[in-house]
C-alpha atoms as a PDB file:
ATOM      1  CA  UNK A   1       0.000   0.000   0.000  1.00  0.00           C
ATOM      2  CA  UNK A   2       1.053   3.555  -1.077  1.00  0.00           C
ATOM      3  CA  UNK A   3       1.730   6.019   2.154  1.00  0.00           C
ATOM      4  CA  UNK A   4      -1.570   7.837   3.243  1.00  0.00           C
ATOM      5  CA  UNK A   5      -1.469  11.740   2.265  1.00  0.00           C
ATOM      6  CA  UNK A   6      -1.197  13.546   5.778  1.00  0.00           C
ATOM      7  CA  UNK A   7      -4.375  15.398   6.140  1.00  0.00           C
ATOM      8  CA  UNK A   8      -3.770  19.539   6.978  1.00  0.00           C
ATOM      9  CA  UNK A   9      -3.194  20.447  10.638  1.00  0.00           C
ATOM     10  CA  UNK A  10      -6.668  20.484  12.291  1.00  0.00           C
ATOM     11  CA  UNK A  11      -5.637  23.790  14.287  1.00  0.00           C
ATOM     12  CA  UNK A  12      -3.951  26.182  12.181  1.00  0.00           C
ATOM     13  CA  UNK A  13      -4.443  24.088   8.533  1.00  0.00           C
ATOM     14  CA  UNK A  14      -0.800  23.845   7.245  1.00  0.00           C
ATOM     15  CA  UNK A  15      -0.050  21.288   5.384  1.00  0.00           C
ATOM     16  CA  UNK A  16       3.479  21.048   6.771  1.00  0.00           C
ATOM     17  CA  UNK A  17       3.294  17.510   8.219  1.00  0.00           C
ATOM     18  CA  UNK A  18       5.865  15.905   9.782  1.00  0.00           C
ATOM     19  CA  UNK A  19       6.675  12.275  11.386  1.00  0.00           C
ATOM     20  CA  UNK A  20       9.338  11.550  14.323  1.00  0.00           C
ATOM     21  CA  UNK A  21      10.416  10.209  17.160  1.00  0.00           C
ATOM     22  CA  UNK A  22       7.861  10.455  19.891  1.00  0.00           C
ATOM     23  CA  UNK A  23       8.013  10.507  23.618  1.00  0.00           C
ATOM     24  CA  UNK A  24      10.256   7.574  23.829  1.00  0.00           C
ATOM     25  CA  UNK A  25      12.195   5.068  20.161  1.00  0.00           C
ATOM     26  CA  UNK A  26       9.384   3.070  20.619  1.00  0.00           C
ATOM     27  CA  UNK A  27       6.858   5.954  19.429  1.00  0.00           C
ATOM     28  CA  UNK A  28       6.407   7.607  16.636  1.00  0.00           C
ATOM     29  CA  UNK A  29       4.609  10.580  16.250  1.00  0.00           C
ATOM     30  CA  UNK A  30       3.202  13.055  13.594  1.00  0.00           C
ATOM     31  CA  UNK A  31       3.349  16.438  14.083  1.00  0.00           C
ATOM     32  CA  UNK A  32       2.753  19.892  12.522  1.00  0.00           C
ATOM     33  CA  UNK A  33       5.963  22.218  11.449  1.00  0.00           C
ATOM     34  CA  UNK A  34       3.662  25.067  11.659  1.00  0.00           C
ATOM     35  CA  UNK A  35       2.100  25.235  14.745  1.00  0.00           C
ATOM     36  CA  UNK A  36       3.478  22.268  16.509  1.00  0.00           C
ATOM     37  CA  UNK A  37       0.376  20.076  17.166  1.00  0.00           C
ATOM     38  CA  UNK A  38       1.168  17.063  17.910  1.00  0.00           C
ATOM     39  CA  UNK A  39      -0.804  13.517  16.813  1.00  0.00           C
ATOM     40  CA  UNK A  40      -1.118  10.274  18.891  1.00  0.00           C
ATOM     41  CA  UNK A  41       1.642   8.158  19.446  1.00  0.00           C
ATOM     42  CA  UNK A  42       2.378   5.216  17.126  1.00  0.00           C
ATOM     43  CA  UNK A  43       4.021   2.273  18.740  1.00  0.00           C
ATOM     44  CA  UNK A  44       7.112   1.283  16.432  1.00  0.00           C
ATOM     45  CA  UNK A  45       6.768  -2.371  15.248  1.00  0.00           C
ATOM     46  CA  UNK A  46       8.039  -2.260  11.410  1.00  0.00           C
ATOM     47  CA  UNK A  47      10.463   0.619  10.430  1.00  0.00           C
ATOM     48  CA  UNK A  48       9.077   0.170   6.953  1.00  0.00           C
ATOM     49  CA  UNK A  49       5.767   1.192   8.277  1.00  0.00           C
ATOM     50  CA  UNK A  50       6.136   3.436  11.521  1.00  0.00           C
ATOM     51  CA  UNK A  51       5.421   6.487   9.253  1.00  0.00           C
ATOM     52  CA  UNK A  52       2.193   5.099   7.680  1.00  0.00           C
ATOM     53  CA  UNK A  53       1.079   4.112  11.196  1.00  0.00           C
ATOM     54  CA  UNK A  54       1.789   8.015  12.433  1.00  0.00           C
ATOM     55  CA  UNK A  55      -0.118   9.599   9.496  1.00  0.00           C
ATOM     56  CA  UNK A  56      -2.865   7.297   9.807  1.00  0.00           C
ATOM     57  CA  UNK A  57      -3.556   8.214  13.474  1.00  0.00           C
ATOM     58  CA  UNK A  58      -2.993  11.801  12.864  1.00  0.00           C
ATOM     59  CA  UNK A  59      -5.598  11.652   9.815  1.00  0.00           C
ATOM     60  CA  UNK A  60      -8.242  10.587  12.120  1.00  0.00           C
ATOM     61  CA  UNK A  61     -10.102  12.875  13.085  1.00  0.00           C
ATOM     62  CA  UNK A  62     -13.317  12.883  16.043  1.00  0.00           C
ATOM     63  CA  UNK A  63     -16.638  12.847  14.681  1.00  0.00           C
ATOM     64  CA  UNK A  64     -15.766  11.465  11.329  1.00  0.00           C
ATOM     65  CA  UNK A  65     -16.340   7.474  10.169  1.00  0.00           C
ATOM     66  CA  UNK A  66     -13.283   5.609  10.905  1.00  0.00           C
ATOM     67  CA  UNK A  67     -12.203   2.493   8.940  1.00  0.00           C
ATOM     68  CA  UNK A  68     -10.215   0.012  11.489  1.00  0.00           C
ATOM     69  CA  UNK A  69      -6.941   0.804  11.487  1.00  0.00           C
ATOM     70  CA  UNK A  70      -5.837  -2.202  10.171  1.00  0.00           C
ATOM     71  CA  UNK A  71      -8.599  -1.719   6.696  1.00  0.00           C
ATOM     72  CA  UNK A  72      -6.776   1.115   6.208  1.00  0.00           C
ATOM     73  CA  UNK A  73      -3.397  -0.196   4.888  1.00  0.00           C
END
């Protein structure tokens, strides 16, 4: 599966998105190099698909239909 297109930042709308290293190496996070929002925390499992896992949790969004996260790749 291609990489999922980041979605724009939900607070200021830049389209600057970013993926790395989150709170600990086993996290990855996506975050905005505008404003600095941060997404949830992806737990590292594959390198080849820690940044697909990051974009897909920071595309989600409350309020809209979600696929399970596992459809989605």
């Amino acid at each position: 599966m291609s990489e999922p297109q980041a979605k724009p930042c939900p607070f200021c709308g830049a389209g600057n998105i970013q993926v790395r290293e989150g709170s600990t190496f086993r996290w990855v996070v996506a975050e905005c190099g505008n404003c600095g929002a941060i997404g949830p925390e992806a737990r590292r499992f594959a390198p080849a698909e820690d940044r697909e896992r990051a974009l897909v949790m920071w595309n989600e969004r409350p309020g809209e239909n979600h696929h399970n996260r596992e459809e989605s790749r």
